[in-house]
N, C-alpha and C. Protein backbone atom coordinates (compact mmCIF):
# COMPACT_ATOMS: atom_id res chain seq x y z
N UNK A 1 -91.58 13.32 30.87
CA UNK A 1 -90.75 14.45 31.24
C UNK A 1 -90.64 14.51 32.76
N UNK A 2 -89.34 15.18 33.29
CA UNK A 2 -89.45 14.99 35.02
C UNK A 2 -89.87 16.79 34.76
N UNK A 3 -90.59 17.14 36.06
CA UNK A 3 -90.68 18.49 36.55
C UNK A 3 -89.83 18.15 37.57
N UNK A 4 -88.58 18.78 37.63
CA UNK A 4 -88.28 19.47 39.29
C UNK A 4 -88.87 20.79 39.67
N UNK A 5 -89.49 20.81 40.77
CA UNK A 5 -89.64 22.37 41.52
C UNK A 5 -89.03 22.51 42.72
N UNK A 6 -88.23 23.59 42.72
CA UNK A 6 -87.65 24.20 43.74
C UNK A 6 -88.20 25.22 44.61
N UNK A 7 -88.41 24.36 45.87
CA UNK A 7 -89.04 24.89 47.08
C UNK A 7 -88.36 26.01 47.80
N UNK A 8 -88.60 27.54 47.90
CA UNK A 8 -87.95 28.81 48.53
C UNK A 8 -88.60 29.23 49.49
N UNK A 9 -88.09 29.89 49.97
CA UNK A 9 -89.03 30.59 50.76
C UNK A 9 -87.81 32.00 50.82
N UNK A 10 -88.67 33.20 50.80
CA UNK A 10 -87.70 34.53 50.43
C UNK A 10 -86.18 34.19 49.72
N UNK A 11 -86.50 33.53 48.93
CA UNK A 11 -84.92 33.12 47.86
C UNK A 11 -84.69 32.03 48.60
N UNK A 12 -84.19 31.34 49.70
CA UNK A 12 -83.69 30.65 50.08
C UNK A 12 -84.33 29.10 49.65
N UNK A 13 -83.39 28.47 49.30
CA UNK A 13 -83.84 26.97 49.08
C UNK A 13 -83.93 26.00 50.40
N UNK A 14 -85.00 25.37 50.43
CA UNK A 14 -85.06 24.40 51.57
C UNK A 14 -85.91 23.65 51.17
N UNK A 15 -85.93 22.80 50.08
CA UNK A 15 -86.56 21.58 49.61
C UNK A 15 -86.54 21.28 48.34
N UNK A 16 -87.63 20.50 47.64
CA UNK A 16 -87.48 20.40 46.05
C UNK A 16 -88.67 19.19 46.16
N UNK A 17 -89.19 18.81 45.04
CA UNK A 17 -89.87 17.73 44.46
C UNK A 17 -89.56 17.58 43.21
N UNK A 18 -89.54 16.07 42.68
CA UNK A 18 -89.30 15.67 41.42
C UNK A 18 -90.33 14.89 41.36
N UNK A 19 -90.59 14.65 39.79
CA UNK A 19 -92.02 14.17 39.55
C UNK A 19 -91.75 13.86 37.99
N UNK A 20 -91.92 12.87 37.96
CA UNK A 20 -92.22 11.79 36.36
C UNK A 20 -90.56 11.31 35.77
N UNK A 21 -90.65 10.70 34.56
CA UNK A 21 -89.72 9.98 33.91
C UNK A 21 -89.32 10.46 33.09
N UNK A 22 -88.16 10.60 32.66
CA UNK A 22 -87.64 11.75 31.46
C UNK A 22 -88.17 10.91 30.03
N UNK A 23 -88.31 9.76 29.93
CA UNK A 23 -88.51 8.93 29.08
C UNK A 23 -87.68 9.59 27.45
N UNK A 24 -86.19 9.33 27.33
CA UNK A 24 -85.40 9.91 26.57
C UNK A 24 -85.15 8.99 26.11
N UNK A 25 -85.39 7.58 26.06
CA UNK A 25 -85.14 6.64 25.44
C UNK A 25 -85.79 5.40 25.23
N UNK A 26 -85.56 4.28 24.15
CA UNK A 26 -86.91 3.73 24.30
C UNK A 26 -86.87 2.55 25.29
N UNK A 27 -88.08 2.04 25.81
CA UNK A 27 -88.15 1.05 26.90
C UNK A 27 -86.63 0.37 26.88
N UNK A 28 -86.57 -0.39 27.89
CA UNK A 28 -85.54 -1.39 28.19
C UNK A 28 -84.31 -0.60 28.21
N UNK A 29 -83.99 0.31 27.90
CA UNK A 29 -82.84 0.96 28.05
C UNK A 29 -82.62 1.74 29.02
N UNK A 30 -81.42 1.88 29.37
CA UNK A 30 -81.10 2.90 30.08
C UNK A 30 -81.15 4.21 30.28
N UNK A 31 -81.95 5.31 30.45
CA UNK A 31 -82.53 6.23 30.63
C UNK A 31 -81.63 7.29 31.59
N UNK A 32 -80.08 8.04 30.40
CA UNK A 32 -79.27 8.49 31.32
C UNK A 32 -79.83 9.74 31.75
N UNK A 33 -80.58 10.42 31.56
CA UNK A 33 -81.63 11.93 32.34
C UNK A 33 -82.41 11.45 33.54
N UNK A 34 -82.91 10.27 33.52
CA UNK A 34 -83.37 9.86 35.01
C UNK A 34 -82.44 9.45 35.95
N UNK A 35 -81.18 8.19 35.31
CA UNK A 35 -80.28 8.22 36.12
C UNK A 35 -79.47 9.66 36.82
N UNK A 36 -79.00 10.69 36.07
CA UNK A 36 -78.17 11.85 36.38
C UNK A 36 -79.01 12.54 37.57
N UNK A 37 -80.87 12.64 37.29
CA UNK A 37 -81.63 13.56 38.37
C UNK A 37 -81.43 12.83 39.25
N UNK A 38 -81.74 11.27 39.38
CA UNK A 38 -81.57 10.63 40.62
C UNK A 38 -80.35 10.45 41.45
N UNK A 39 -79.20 10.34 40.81
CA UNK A 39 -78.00 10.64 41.61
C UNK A 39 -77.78 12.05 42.36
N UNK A 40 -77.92 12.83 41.52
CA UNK A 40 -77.79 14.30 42.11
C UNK A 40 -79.01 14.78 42.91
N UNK A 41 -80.30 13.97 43.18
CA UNK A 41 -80.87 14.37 44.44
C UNK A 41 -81.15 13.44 45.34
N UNK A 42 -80.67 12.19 45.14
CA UNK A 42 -80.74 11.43 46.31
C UNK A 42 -79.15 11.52 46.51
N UNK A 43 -78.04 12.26 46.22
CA UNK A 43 -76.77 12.56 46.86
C UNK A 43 -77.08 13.15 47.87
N UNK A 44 -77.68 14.43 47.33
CA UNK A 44 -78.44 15.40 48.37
C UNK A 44 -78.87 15.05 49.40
N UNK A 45 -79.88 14.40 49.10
CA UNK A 45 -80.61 13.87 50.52
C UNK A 45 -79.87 13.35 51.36
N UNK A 46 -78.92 12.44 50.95
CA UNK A 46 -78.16 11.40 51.82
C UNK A 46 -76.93 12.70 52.66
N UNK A 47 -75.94 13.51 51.67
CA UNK A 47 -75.23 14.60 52.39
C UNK A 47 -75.73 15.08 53.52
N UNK A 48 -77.09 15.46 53.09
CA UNK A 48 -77.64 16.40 54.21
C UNK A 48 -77.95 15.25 55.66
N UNK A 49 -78.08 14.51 55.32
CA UNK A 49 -78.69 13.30 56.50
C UNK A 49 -76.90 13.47 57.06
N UNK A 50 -75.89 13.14 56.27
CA UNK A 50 -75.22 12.52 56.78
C UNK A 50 -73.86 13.77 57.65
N UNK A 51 -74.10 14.86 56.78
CA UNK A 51 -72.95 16.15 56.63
C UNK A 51 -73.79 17.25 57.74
N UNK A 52 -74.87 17.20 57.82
CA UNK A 52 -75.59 18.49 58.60
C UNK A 52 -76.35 17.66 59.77
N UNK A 53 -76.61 18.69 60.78
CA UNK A 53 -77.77 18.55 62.05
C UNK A 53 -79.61 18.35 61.46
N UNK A 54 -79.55 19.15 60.12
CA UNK A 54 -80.93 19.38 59.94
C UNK A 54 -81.94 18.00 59.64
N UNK A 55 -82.56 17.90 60.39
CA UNK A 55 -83.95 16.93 59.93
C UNK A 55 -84.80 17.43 59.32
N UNK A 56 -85.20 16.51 58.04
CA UNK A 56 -86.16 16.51 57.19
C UNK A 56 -87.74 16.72 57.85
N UNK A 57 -88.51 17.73 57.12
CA UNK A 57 -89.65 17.56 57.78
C UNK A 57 -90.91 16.52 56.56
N UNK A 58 -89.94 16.15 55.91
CA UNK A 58 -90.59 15.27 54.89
C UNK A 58 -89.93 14.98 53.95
N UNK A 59 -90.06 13.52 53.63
CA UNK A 59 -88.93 12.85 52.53
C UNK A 59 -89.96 11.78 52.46
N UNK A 60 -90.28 11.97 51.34
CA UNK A 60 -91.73 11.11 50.34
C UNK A 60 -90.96 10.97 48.93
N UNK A 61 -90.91 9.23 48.77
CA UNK A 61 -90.60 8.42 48.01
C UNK A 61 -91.82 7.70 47.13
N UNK A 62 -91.82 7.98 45.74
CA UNK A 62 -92.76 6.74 44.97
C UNK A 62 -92.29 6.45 43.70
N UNK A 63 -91.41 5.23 43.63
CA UNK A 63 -90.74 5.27 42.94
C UNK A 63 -90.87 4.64 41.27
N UNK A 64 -92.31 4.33 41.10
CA UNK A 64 -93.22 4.16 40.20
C UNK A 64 -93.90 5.65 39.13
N UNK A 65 -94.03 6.56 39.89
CA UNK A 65 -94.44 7.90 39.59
C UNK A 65 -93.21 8.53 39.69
N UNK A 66 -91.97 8.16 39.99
CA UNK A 66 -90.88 8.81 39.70
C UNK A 66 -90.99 10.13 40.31
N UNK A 67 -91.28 9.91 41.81
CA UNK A 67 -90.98 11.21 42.68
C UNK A 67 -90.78 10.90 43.89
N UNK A 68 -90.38 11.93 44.05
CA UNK A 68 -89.27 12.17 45.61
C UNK A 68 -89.78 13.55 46.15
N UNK A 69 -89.91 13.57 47.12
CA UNK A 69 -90.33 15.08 48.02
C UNK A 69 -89.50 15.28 49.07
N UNK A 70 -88.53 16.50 49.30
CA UNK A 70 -87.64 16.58 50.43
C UNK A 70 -88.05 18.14 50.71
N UNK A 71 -88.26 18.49 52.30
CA UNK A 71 -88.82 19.11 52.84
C UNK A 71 -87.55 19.36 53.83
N UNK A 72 -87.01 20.35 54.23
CA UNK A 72 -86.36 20.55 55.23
C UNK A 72 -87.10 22.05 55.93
N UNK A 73 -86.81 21.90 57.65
CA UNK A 73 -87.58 23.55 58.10
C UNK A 73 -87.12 24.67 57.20
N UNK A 74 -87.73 25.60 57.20
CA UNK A 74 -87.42 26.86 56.68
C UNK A 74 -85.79 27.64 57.22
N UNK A 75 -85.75 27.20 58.09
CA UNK A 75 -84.80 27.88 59.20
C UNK A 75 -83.28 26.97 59.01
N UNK A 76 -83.57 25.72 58.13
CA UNK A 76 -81.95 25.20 58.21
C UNK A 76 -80.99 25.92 57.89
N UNK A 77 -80.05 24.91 57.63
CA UNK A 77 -78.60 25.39 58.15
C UNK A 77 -78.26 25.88 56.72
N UNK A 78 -77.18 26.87 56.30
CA UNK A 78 -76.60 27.38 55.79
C UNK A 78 -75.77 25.77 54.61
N UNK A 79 -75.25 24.81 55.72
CA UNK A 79 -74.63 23.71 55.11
C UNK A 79 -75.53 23.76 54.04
N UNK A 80 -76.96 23.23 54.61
CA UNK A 80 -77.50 22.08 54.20
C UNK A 80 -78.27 23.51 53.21
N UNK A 81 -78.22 24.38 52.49
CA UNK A 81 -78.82 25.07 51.53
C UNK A 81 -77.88 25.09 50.38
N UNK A 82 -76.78 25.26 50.81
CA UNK A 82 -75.46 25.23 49.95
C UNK A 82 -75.59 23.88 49.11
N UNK A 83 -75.70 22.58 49.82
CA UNK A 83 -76.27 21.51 48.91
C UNK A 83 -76.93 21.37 48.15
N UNK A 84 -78.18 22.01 49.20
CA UNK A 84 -79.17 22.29 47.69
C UNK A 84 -79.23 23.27 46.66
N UNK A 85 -78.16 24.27 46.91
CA UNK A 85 -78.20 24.82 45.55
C UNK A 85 -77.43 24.28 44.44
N UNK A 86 -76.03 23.41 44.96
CA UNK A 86 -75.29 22.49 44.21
C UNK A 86 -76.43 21.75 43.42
N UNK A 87 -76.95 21.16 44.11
CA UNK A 87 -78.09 20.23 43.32
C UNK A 87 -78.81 21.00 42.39
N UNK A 88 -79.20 22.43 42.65
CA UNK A 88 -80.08 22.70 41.54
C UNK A 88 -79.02 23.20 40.07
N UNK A 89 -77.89 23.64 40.88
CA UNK A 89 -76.93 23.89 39.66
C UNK A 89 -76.60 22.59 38.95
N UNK A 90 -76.26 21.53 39.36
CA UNK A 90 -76.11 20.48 38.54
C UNK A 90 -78.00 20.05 37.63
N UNK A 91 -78.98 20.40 38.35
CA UNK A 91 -80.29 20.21 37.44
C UNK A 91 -80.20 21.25 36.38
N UNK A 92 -79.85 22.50 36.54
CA UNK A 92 -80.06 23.25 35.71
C UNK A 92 -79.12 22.94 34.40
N UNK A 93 -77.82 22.46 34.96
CA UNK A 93 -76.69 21.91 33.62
C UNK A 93 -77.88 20.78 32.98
N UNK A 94 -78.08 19.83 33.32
CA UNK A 94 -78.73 18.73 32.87
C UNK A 94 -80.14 19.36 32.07
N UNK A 95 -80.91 20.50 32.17
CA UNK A 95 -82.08 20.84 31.84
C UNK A 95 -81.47 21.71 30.63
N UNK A 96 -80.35 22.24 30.42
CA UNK A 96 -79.23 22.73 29.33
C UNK A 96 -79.54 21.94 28.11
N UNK A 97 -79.07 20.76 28.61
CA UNK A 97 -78.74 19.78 27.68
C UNK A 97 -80.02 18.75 26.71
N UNK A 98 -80.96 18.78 28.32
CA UNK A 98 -82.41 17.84 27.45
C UNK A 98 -83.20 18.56 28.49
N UNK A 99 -83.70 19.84 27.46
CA UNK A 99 -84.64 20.42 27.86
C UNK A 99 -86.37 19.99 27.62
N UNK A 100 -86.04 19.34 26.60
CA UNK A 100 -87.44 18.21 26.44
C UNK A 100 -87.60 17.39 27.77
N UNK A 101 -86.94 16.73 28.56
CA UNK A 101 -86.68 15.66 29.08
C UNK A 101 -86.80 16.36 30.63
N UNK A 102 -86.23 17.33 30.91
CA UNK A 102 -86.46 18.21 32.40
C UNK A 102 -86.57 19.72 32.14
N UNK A 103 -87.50 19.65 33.22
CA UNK A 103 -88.24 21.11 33.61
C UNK A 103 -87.76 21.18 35.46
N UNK A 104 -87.54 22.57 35.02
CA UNK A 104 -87.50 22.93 36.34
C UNK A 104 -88.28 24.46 36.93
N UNK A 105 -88.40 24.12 38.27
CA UNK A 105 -89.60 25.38 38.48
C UNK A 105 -89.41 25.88 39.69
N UNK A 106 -89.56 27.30 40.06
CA UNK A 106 -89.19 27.64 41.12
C UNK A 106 -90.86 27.91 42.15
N UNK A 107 -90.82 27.19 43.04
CA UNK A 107 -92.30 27.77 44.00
C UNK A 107 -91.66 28.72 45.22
N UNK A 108 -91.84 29.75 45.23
CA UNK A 108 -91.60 30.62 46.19
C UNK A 108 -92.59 30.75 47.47
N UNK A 109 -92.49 30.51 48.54
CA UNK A 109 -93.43 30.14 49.69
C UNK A 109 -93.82 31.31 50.34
């Protein structure tokens, strides 16, 4: 199963971690719940690198344990939150659909 948690601080989003494999299908196959999380948060990551001023204060990759950690200051930009709520709205469609398969969680800071 992946956990996403969504990193806040007073409501506001400014990060996320994903963690494990949706494992929705059997070996050797294509695994479309891991593909969909991974597009829609390494889009993210890359937008924000590429569309906003804000630097990451951490972007931790292991791509064996099937996680990703993106950290931006508390204080970013308006852009770069708007992304990430896109992103969590497209997780939350996907957690709709294979709720076995993704969890999502909110950590409030």
């Amino acid at each position: 199963m992946i956990e996403a948690t969504i990193l806040r601080d007073e409501g506001r989003i400014y990060g996320f971690e994903i963690l494990g494999h949706a494992e929705s299908v059997p070996d050797g196959q294509n695994d479309l719940v891991c593909c969909a999380v991974s597009v829609l948060t390494e889009n993210t990551v890359n937008a924000i690198g590429r569309l906003t001023e804000d630097t990451p204060v951490r972007e931790e990759v292991n791509e064996e344990e099937g996680f990703l950690g993106f950290e931006l200051p508390k204080e970013c930009s308006e852009s770069s939150r708007l992304l990430l709520k896109a992103m969590v709205l497209g997780l939350e469609d996907i957690a709709k659909q294979y709720e076995k398969h993704l969890t999502i969680r909110l950590k409030e800071e």
